[in-house]
Each structure stands twice: as C-alpha cells, then as structure tokens.
N, C-alpha and C. Protein backbone atom coordinates (compact mmCIF):
# COMPACT_ATOMS: atom_id res chain seq x y z
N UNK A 1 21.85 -40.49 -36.14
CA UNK A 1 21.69 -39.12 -35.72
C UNK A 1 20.36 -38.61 -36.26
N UNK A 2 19.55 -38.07 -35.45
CA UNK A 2 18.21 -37.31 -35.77
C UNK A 2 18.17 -36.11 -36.63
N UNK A 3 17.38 -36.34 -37.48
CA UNK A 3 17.63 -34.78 -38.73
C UNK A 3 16.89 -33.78 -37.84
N UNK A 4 17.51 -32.71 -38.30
CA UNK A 4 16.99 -31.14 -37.70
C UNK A 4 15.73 -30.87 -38.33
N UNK A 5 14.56 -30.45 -37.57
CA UNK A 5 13.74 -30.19 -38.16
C UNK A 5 13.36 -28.64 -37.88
N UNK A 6 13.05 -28.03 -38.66
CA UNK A 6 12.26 -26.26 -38.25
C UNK A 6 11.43 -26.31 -36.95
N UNK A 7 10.47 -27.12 -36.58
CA UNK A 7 9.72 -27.21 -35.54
C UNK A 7 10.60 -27.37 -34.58
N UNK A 8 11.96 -28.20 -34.05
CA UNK A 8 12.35 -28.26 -33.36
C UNK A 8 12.77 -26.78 -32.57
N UNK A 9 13.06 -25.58 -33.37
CA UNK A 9 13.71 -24.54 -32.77
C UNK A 9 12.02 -23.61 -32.49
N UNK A 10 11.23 -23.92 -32.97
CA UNK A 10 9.71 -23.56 -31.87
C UNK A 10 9.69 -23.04 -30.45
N UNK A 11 10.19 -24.14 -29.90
CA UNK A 11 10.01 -24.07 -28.20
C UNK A 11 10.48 -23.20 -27.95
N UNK A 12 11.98 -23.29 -28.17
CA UNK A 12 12.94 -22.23 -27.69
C UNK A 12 13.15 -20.62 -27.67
N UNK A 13 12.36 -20.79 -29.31
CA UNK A 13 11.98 -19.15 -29.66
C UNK A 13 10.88 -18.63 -29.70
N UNK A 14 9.79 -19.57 -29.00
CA UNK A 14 8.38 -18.84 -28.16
C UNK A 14 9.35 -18.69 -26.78
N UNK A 15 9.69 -19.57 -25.82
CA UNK A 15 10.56 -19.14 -24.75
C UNK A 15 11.31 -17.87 -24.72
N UNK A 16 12.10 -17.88 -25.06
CA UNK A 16 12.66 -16.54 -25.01
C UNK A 16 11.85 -15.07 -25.65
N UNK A 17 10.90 -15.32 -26.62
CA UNK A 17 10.23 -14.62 -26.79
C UNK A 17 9.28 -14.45 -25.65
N UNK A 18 8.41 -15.10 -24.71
CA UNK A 18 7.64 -15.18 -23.84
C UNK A 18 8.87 -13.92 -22.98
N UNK A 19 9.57 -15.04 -22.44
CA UNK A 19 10.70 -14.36 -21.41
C UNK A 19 10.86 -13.04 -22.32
N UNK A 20 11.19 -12.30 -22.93
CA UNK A 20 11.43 -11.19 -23.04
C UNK A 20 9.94 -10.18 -22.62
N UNK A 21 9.51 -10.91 -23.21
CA UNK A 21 7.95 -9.78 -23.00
C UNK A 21 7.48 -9.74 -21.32
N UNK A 22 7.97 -10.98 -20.59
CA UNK A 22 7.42 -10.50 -19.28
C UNK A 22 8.92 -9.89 -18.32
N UNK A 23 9.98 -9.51 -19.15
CA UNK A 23 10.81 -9.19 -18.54
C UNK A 23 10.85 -7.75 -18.79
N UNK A 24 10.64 -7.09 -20.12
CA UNK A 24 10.31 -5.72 -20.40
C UNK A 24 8.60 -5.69 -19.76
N UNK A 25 7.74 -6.25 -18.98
CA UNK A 25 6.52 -5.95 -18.41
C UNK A 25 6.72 -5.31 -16.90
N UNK A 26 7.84 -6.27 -16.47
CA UNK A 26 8.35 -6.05 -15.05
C UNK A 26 9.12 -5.17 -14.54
N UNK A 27 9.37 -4.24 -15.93
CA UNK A 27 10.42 -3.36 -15.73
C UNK A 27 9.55 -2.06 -15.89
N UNK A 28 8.34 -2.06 -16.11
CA UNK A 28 8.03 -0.89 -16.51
C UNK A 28 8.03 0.28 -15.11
N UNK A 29 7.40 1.27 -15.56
CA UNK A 29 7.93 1.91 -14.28
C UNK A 29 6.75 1.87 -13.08
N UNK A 30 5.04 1.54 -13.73
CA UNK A 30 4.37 1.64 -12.93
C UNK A 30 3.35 0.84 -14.02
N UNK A 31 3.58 -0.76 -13.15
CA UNK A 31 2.76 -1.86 -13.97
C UNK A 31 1.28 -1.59 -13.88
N UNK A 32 0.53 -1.22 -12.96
CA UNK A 32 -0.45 -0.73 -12.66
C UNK A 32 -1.23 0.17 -13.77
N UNK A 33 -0.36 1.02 -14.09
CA UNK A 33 -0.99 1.96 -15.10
C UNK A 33 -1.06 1.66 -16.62
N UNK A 34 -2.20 1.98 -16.90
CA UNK A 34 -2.96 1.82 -18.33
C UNK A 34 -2.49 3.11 -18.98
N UNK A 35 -2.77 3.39 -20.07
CA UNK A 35 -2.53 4.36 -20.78
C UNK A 35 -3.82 5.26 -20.80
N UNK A 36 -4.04 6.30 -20.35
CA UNK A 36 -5.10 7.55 -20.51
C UNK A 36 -5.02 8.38 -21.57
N UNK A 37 -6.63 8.25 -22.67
CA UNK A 37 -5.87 9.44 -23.42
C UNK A 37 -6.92 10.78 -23.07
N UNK A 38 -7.34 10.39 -21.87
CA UNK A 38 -7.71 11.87 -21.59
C UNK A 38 -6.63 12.69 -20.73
N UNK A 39 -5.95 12.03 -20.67
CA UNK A 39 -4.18 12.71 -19.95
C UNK A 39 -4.57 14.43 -20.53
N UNK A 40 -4.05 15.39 -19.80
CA UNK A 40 -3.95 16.93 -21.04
C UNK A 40 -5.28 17.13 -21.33
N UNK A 41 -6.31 16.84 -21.19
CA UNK A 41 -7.52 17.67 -21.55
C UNK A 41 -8.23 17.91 -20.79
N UNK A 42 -9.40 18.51 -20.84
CA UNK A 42 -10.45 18.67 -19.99
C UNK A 42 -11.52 18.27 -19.76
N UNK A 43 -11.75 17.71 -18.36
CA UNK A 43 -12.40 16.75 -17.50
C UNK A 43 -13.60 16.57 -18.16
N UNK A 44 -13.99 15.54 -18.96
CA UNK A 44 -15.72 15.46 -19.24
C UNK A 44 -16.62 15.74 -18.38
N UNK A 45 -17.59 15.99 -19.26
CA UNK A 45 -18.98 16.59 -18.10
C UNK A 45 -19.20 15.57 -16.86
N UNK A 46 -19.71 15.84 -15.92
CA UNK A 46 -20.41 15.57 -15.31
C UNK A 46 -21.91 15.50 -15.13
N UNK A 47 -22.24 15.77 -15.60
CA UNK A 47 -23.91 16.87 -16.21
C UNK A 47 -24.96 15.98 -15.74
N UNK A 48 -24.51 14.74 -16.07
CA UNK A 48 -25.47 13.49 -16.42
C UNK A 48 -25.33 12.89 -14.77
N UNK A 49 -24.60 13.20 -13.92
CA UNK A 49 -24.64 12.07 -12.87
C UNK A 49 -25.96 12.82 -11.73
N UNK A 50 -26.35 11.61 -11.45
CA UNK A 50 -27.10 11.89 -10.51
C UNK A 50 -27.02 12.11 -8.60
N UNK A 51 -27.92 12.75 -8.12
CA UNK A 51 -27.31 12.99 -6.72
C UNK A 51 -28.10 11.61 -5.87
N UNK A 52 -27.08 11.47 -5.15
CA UNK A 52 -26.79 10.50 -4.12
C UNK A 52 -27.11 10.59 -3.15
N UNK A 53 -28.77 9.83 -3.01
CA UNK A 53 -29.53 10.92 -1.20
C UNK A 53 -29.50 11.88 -0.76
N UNK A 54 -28.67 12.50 0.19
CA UNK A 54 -28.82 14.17 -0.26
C UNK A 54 -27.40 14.19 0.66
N UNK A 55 -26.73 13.95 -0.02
CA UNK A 55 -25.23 14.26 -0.10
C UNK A 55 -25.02 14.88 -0.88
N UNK A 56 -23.70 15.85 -0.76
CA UNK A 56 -23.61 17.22 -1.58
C UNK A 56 -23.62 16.80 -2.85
N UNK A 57 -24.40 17.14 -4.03
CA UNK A 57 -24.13 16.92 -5.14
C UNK A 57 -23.14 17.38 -6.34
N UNK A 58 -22.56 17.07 -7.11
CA UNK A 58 -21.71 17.19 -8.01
C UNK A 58 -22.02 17.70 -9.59
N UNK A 59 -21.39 18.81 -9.48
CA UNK A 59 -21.94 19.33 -10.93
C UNK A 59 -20.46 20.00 -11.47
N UNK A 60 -20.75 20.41 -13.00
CA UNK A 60 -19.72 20.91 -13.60
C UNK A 60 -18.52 21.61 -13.13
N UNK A 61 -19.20 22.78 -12.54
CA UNK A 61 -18.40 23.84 -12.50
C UNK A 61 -17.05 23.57 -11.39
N UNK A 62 -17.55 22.53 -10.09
CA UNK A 62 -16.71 22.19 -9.36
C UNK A 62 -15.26 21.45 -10.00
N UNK A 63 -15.35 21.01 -11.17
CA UNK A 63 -14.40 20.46 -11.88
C UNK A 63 -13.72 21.90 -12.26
N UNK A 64 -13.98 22.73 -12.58
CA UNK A 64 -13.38 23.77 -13.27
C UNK A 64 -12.97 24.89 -12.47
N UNK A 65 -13.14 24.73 -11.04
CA UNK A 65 -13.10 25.58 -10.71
C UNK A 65 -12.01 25.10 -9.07
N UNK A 66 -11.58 26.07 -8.38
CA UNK A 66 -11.06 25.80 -6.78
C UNK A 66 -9.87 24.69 -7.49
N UNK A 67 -8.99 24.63 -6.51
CA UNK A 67 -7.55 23.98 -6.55
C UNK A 67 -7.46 22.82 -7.08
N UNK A 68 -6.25 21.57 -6.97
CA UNK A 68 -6.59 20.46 -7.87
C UNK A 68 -7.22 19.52 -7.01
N UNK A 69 -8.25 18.68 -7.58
CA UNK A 69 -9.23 17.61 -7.34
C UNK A 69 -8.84 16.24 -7.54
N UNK A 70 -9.55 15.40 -6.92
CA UNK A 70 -9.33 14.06 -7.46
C UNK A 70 -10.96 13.89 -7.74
N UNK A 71 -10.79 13.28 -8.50
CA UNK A 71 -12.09 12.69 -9.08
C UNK A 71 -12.13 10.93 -9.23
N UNK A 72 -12.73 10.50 -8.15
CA UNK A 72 -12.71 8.78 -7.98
C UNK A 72 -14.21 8.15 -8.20
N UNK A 73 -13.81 7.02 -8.82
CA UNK A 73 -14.78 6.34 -9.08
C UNK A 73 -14.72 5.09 -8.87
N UNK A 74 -16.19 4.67 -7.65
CA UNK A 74 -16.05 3.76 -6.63
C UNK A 74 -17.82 2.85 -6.84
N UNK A 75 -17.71 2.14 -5.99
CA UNK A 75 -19.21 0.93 -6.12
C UNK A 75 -18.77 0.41 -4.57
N UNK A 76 -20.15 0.08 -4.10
CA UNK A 76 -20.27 -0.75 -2.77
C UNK A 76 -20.02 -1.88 -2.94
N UNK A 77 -19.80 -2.21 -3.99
CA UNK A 77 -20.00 -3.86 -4.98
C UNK A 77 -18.21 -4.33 -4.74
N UNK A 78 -17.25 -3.16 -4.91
CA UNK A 78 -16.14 -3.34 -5.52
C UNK A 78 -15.36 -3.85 -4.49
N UNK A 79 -14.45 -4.59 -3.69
CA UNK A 79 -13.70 -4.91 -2.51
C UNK A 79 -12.03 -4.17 -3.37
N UNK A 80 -11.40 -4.30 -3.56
CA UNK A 80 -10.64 -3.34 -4.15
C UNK A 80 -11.31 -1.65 -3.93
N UNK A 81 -12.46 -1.49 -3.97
CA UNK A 81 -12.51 0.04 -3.73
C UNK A 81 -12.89 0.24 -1.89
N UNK A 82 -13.34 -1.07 -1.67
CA UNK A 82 -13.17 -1.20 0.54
C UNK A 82 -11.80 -0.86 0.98
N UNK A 83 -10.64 -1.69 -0.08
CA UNK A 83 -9.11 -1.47 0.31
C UNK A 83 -8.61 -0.18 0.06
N UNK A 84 -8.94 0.52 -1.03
CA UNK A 84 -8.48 2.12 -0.44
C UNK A 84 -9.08 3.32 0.23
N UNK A 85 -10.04 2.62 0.80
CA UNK A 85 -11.09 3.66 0.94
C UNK A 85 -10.12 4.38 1.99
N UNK A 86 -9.39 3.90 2.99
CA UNK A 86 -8.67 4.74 4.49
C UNK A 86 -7.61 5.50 3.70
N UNK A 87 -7.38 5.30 2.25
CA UNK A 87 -6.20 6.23 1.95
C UNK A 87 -7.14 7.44 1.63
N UNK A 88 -8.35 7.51 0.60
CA UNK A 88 -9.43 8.29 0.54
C UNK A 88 -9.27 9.01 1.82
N UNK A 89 -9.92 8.57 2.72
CA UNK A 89 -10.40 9.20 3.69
C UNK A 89 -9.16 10.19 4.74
N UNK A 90 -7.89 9.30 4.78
CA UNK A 90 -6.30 10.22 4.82
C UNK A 90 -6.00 11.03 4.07
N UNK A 91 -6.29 11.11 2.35
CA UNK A 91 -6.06 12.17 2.02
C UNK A 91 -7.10 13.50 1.98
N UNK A 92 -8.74 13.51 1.94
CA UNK A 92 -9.47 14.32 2.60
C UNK A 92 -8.90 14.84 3.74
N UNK A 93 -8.63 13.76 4.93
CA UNK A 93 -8.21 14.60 5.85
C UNK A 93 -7.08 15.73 6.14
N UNK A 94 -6.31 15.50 5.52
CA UNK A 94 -4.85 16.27 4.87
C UNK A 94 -5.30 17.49 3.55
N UNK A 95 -6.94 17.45 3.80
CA UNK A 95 -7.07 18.47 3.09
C UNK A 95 -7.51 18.56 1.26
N UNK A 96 -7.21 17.20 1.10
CA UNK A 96 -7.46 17.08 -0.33
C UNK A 96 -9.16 16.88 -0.92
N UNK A 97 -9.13 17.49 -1.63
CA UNK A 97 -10.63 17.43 -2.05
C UNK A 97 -10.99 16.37 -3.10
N UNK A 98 -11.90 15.71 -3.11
CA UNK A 98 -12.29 14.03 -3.35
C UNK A 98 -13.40 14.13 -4.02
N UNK A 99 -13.79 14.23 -5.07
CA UNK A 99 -15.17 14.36 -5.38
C UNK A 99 -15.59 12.59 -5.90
N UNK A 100 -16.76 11.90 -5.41
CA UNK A 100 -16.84 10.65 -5.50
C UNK A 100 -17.87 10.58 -6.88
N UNK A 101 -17.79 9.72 -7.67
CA UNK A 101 -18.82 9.04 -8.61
C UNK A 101 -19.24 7.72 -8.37
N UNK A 102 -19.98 7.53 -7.83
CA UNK A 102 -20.47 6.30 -7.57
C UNK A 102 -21.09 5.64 -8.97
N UNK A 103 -20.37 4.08 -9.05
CA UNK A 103 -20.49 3.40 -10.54
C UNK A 103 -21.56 2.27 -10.34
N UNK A 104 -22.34 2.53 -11.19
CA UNK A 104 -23.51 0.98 -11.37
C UNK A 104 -23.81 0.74 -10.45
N UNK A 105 -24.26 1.05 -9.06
CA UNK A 105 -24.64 0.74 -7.75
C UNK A 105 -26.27 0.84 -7.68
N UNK A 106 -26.35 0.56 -6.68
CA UNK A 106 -27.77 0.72 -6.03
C UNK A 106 -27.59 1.92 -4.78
N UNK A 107 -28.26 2.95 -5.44
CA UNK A 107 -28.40 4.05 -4.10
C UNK A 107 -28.06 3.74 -2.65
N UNK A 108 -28.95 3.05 -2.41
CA UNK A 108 -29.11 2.26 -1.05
C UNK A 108 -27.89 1.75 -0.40
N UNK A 109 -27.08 0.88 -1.38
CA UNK A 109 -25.94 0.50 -0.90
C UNK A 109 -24.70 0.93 -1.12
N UNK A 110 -24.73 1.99 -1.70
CA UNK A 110 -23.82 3.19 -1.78
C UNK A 110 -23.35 4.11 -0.23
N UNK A 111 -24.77 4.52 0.13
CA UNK A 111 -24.75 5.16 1.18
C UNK A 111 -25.04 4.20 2.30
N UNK A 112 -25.02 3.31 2.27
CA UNK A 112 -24.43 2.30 3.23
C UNK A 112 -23.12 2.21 3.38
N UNK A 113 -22.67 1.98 2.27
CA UNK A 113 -20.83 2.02 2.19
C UNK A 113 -20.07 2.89 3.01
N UNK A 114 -20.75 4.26 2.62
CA UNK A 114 -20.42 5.59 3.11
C UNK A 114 -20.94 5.38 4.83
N UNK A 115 -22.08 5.25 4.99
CA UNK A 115 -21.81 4.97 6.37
C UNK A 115 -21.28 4.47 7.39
N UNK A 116 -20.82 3.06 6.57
CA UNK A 116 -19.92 2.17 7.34
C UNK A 116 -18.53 2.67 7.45
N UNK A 117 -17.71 3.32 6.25
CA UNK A 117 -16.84 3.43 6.57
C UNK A 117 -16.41 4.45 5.94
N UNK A 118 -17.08 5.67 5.71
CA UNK A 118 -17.00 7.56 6.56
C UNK A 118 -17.26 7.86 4.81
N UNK A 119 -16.95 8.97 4.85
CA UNK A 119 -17.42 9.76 3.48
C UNK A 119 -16.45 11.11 3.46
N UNK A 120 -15.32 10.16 2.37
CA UNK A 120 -13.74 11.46 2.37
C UNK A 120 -14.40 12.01 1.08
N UNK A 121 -15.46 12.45 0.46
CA UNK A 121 -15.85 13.01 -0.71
C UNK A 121 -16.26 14.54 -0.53
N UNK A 122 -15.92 15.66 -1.17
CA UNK A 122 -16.57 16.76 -1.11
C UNK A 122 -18.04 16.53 -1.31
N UNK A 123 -18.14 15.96 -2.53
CA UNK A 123 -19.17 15.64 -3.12
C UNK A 123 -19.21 14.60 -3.79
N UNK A 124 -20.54 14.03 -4.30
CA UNK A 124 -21.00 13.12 -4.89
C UNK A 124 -21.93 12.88 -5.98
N UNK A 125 -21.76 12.06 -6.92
CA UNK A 125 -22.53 11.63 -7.83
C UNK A 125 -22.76 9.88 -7.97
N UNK A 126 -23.83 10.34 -8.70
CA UNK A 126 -24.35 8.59 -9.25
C UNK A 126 -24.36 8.12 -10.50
N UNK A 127 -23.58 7.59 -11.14
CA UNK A 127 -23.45 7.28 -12.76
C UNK A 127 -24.16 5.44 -12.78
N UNK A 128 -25.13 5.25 -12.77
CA UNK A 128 -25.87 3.95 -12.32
C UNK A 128 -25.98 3.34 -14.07
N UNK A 129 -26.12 4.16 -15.01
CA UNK A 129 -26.38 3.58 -16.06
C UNK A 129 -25.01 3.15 -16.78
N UNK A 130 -23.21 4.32 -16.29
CA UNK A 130 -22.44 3.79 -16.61
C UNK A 130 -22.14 5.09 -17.37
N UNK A 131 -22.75 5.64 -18.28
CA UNK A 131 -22.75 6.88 -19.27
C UNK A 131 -21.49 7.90 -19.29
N UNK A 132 -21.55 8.27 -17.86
CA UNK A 132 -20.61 9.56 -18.01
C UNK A 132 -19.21 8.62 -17.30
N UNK A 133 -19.04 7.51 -17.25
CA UNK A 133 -17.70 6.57 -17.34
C UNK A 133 -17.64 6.26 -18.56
N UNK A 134 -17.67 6.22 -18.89
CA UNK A 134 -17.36 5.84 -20.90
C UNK A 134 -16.76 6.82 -21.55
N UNK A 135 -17.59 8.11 -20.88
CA UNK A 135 -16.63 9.65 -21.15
C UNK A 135 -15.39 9.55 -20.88
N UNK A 136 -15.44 9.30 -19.12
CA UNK A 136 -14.39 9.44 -18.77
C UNK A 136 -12.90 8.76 -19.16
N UNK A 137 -13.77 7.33 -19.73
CA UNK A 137 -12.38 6.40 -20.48
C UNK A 137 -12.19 5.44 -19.05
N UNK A 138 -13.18 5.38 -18.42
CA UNK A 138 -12.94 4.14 -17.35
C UNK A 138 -12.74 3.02 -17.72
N UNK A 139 -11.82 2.35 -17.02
CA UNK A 139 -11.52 0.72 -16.92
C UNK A 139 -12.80 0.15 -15.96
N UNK A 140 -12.69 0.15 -14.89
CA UNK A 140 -13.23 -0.44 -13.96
C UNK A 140 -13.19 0.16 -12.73
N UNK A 141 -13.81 -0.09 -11.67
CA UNK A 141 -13.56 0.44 -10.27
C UNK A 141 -12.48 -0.26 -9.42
N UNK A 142 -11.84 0.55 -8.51
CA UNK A 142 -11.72 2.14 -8.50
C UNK A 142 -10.86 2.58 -9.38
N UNK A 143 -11.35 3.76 -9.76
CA UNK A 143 -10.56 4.58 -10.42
C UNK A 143 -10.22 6.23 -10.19
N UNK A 144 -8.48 6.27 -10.17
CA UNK A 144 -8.87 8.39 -9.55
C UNK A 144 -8.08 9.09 -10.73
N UNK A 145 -8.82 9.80 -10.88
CA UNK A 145 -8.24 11.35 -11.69
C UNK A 145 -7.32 12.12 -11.23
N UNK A 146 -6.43 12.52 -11.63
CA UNK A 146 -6.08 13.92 -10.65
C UNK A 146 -6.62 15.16 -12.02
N UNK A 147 -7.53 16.64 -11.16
CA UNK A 147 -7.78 17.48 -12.21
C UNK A 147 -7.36 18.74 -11.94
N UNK A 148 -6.61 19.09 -12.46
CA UNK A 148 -6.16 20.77 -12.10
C UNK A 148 -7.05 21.91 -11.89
N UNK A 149 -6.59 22.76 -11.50
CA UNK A 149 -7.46 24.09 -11.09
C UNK A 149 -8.56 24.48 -12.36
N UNK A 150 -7.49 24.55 -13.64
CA UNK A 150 -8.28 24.64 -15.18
C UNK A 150 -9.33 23.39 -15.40
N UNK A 151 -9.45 22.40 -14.87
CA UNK A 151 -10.45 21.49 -15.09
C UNK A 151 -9.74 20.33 -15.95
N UNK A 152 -8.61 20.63 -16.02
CA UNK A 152 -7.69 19.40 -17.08
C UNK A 152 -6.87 18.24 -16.50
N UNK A 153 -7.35 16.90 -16.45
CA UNK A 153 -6.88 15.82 -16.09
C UNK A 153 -5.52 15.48 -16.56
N UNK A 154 -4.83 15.97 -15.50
CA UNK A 154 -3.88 15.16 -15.45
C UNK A 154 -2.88 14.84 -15.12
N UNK A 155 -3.26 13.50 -14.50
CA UNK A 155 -3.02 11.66 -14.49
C UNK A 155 -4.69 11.34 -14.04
N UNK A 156 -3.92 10.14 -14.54
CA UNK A 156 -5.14 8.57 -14.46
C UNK A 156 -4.27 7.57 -13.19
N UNK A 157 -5.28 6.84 -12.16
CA UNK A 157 -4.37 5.62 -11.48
C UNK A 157 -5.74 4.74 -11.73
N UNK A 158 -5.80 3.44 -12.70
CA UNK A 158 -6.27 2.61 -12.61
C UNK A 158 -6.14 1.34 -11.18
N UNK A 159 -7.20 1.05 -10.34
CA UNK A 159 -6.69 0.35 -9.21
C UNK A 159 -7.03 1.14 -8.17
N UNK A 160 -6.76 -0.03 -6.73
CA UNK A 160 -6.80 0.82 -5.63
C UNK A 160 -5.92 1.17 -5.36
N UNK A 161 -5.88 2.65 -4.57
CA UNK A 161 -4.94 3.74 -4.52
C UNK A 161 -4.42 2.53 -2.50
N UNK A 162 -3.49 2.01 -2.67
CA UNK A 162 -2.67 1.71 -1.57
C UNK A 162 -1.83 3.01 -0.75
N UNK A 163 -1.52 2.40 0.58
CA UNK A 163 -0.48 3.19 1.06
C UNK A 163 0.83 3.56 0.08
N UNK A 164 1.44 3.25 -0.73
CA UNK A 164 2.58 3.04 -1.40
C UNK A 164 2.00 3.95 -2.41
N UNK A 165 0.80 3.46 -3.13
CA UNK A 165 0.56 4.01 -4.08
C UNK A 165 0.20 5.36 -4.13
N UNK A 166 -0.74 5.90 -2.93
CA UNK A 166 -1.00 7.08 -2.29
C UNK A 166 0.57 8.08 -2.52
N UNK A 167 1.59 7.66 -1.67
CA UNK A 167 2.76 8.32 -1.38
C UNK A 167 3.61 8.73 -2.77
N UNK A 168 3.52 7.08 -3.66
CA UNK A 168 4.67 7.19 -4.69
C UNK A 168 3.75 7.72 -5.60
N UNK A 169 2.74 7.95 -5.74
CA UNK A 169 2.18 8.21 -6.82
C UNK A 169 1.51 10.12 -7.02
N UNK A 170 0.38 9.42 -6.26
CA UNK A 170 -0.99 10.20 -6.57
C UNK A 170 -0.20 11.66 -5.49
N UNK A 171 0.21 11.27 -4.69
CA UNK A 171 0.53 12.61 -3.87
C UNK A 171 1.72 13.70 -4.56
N UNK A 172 2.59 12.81 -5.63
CA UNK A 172 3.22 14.22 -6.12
C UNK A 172 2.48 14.22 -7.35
N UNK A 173 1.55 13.47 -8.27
CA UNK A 173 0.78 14.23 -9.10
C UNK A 173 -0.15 15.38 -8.77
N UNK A 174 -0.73 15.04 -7.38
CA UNK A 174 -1.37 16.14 -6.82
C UNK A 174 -0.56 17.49 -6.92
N UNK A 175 0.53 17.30 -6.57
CA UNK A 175 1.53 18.14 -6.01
C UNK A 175 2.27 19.07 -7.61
N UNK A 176 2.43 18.33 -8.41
CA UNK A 176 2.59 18.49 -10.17
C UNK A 176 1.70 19.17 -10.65
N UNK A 177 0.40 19.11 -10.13
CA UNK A 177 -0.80 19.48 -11.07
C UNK A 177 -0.97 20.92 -10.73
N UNK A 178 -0.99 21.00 -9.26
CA UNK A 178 -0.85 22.58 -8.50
C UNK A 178 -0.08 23.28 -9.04
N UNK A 179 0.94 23.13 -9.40
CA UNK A 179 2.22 23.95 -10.18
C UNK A 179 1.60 25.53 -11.20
C-alpha cells in the first residue's frame, strides 16, 4: 500500500479552489463591470481635451449643466468601439445626449470614423496624449459614463455597450440618474 503524502491532496485543493473562484465569477451580477471609484462624484475636467476639426467642441460646463449625459470614450483604432457604435447612434436618436472623447487617435482618422459611420455625439473632444483618461479612471476603449444633471458620475460600463447591454444596463442608469 502507498504512504499518503501532503502533496498528494495538492491537486484536489487547487481544483476546487480554482472551481470555486470561477463559479462565484459567473455568478456575479454584471461580469463586465470593473469597479469605479469615481462612482458618486463629480465628473473630472475636461479642460485639457482638444477640439476635433470643427465639430462641436467639448468643454466643462456641458458636464455640469442640461439633463443626464453619457460621456464615451472611443478610438478609430478600437473594433469593439465599431461594435457599439449603432447602439450610440440609437440612443442619440431617442434623444440621449452623447458627448464623445476621442482616445490616442489621429485626428484624421477619427473623423473618418465619424464619417463612415454617422456622429451620435453632441459634442466632441480629443484626449491624444491620454491625460484627461487617467482622470477619468479609464480602462480602455470603449468606455461610457453616465453623468447627472449636477455633473456627478454615476455609473461606469467598461466595454462595448451591446444591444442587451444598452437595454439591461445603461438605459435604466440613464433613467436612475434623472431621478
């Protein structure tokens, strides 16, 4: 008969340890989402972004001011930000106001983007060096804000905003934030 060794019970209790952690991962309520800790405060400047050919430009006060906003941040670069762009452009049309930050891009092919496939943004900015995303606590592109009338974020949706995600998500935070 083979003696018991400590190593032998290894496997079993990284296994089930593994298995637990991707079983409480799968359960969460919205795997997608990162943790924001600009959740509850108010929207960092804008100050620093630059204007985008001469598309309406983006400055402070529009954060602070008029009903709740989304504030997205997108690149011509990004294919994840090609896949939500028609929810963008559905919820502009339904009235929602979109203010765009364009991330690390090249001018040029920014407003190419926008040409090819429409421009759901009130307005626009250019954050090319990255600066006023670092404020914001960005992951990566795309990314949307929702910002209340007071100028205070909040929710965060890391990712592209999908049909599903549009509906289950971002449309009753919109709807939360108005309150």
């Amino acid at each position: 008969m083979a003696k018991f060794s400590p190593l032998m019970a290894l496997p079993p209790v990284l296994f089930v340890g593994l298995a637990s952690l991707f079983i409480f991962g799968m359960n969460r309520e919205d795997p997608n989402q990162l943790p924001s800790a600009k959740a509850g405060k108010d929207a960092p400047s804008i100050a620093r972004v630059t204007p985008l050919g001469d598309l309406a430009p983006l400055d402070d006060a529009m954060l602070r001011t008029g009903g709740v906003k989304l504030v997205n941040y997108w690149a011509s670069w990004c294919a994840p930000c090609r896949a939500e762009h028609p929810q963008l452009e559905t919820m502009a049309g339904e009235g929602v106001t979109i203010y765009g930050i364009n991330y690390k891009d090249k001018p040029e092919a920014a407003i190419g983007f926008l040409n090819e496939l429409g421009n759901p943004y009130a307005a626009i900015g250019a954050d090319e060096p990255g600066r006023t995303a670092l404020e914001w606590g960005l992951y990566g592109v795309p990314e949307t804000y929702v910002v209340n009338a007071e100028g205070e974020i909040t929710y965060r949706f890391a990712g592209p905003i999908t049909v599903e995600i549009m509906d289950k998500y971002i449309k009753p935070e919109i709807a939360k934030a108005a309150e």
